[in-house]
C-alpha atoms as a PDB file:
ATOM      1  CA  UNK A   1     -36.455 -47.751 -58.509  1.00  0.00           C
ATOM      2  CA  UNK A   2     -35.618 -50.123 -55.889  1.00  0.00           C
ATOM      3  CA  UNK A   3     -32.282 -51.243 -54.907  1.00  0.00           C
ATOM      4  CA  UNK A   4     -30.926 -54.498 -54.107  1.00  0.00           C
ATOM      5  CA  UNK A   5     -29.262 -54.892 -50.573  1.00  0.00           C
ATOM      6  CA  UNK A   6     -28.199 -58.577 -50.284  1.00  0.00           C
ATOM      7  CA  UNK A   7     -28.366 -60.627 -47.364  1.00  0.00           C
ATOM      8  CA  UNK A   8     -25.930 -63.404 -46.523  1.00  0.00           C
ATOM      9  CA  UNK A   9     -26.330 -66.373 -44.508  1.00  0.00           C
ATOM     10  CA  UNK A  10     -25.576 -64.749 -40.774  1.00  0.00           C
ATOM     11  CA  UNK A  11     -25.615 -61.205 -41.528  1.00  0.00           C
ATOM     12  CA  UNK A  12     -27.106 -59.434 -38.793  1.00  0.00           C
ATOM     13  CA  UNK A  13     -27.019 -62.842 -36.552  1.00  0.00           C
ATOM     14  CA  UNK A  14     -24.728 -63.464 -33.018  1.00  0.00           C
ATOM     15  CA  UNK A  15     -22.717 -65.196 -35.219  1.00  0.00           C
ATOM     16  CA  UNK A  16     -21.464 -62.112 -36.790  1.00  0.00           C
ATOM     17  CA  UNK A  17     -21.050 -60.356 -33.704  1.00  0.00           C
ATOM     18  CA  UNK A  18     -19.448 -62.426 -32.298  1.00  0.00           C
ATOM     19  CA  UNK A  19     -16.610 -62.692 -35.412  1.00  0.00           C
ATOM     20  CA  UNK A  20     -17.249 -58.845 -35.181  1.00  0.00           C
ATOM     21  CA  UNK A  21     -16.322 -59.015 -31.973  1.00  0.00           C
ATOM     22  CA  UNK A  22     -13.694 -61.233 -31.450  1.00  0.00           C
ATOM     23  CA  UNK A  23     -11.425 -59.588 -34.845  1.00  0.00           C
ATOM     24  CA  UNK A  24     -11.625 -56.770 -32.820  1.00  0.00           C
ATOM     25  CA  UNK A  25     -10.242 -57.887 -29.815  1.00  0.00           C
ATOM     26  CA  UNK A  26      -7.384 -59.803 -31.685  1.00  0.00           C
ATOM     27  CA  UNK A  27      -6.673 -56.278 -33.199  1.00  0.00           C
ATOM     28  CA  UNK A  28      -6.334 -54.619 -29.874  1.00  0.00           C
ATOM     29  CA  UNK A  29      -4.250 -57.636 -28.865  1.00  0.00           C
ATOM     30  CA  UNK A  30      -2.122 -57.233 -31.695  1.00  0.00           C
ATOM     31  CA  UNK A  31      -1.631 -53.965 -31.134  1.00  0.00           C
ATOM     32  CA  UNK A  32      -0.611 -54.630 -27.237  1.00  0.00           C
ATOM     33  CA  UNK A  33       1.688 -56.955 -28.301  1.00  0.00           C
ATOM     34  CA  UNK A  34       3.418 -54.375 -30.713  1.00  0.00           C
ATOM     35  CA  UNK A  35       3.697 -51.780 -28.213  1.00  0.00           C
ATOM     36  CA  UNK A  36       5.146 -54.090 -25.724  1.00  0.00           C
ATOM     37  CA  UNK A  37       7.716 -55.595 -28.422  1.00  0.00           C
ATOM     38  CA  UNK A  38       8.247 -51.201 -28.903  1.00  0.00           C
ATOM     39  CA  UNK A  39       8.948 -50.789 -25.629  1.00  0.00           C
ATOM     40  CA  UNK A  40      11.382 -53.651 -25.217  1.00  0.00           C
ATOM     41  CA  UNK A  41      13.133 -52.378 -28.479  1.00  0.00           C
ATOM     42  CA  UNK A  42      13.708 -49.154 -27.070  1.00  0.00           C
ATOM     43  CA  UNK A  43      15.329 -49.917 -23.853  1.00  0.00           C
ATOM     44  CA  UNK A  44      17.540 -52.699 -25.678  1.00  0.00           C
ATOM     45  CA  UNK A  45      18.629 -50.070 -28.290  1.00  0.00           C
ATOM     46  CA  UNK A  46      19.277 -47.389 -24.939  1.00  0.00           C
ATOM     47  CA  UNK A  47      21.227 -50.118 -23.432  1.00  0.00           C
ATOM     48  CA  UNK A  48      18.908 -50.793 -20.415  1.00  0.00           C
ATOM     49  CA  UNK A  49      19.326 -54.271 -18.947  1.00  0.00           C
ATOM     50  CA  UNK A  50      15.413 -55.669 -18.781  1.00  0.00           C
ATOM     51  CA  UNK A  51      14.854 -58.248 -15.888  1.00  0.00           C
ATOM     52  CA  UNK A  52      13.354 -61.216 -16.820  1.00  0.00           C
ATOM     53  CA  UNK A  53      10.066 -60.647 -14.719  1.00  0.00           C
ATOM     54  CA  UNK A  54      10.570 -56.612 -16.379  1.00  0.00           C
ATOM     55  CA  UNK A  55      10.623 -58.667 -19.387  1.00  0.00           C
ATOM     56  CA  UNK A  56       7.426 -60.684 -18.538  1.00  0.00           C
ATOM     57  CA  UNK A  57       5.619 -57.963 -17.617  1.00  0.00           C
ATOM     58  CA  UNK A  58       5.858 -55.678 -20.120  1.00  0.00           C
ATOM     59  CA  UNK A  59       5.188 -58.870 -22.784  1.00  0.00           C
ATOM     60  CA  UNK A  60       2.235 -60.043 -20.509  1.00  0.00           C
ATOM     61  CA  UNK A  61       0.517 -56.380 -20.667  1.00  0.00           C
ATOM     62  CA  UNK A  62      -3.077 -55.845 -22.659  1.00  0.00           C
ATOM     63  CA  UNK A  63      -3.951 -52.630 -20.995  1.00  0.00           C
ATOM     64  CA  UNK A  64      -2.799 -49.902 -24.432  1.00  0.00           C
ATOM     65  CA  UNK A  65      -3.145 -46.933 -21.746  1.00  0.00           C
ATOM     66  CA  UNK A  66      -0.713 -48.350 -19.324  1.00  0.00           C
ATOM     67  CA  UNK A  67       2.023 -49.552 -22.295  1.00  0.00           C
ATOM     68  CA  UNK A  68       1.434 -45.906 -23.660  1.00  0.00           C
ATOM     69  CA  UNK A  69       2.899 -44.801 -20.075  1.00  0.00           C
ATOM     70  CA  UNK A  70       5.562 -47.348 -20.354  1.00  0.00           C
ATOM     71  CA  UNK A  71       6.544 -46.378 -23.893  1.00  0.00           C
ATOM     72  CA  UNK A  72       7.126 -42.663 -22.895  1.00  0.00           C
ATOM     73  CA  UNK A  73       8.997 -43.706 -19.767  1.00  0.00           C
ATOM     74  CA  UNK A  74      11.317 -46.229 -22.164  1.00  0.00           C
ATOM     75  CA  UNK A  75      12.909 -43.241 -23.682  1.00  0.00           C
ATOM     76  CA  UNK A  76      14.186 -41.691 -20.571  1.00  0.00           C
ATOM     77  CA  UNK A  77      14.847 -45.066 -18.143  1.00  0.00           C
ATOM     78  CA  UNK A  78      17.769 -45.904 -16.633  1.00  0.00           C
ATOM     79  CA  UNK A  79      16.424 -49.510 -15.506  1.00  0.00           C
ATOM     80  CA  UNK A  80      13.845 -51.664 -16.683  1.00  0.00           C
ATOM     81  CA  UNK A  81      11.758 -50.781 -13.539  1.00  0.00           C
ATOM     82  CA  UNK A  82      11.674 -47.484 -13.612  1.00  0.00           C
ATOM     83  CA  UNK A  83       8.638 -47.613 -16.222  1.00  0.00           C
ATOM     84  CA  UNK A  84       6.721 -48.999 -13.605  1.00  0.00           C
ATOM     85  CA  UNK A  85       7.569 -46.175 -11.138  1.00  0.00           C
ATOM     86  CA  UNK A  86       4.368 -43.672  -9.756  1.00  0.00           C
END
């Protein structure tokens, strides 16, 4: 017996890659975004002044490896720019 697999207008085009594409980055953005909006929560709640340029570029960040450095620094910081020590 055969089955039925049903094809929609631009299934398997560029056109779905591309939305393929493109929901993934904004979900990898998103999360970014989240970790930096983590990170700022954390050293507000610790009492850490953040600088406004600290502030800019921790907000400014897309790179999840590098905020994943920051985040475990946040917990430990005394200032702002001490997450973006060696």
């Amino acid at each position: 017996m055969a089955t039925y697999t049903p094809r929609f207008p631009g299934s398997g085009t560029l056109i779905e890659e591309a939305l393929i594409e493109g929901e993934t980055k904004g979900r990898a953005e998103g999360r970014a975004e989240g970790r930096a909006e983590d990170i700022l929560r954390i050293l507000d709640r610790r009492g850490v002044e953040v600088s406004e340029a600290a502030r800019e570029r921790i907000a400014s960040c897309s790179d999840l490896e590098v905020l994943g450095v920051w985040l475990d620094r946040s917990l430990t910081a005394s200032t702002a720019e001490d997450l973006f020590g060696p």
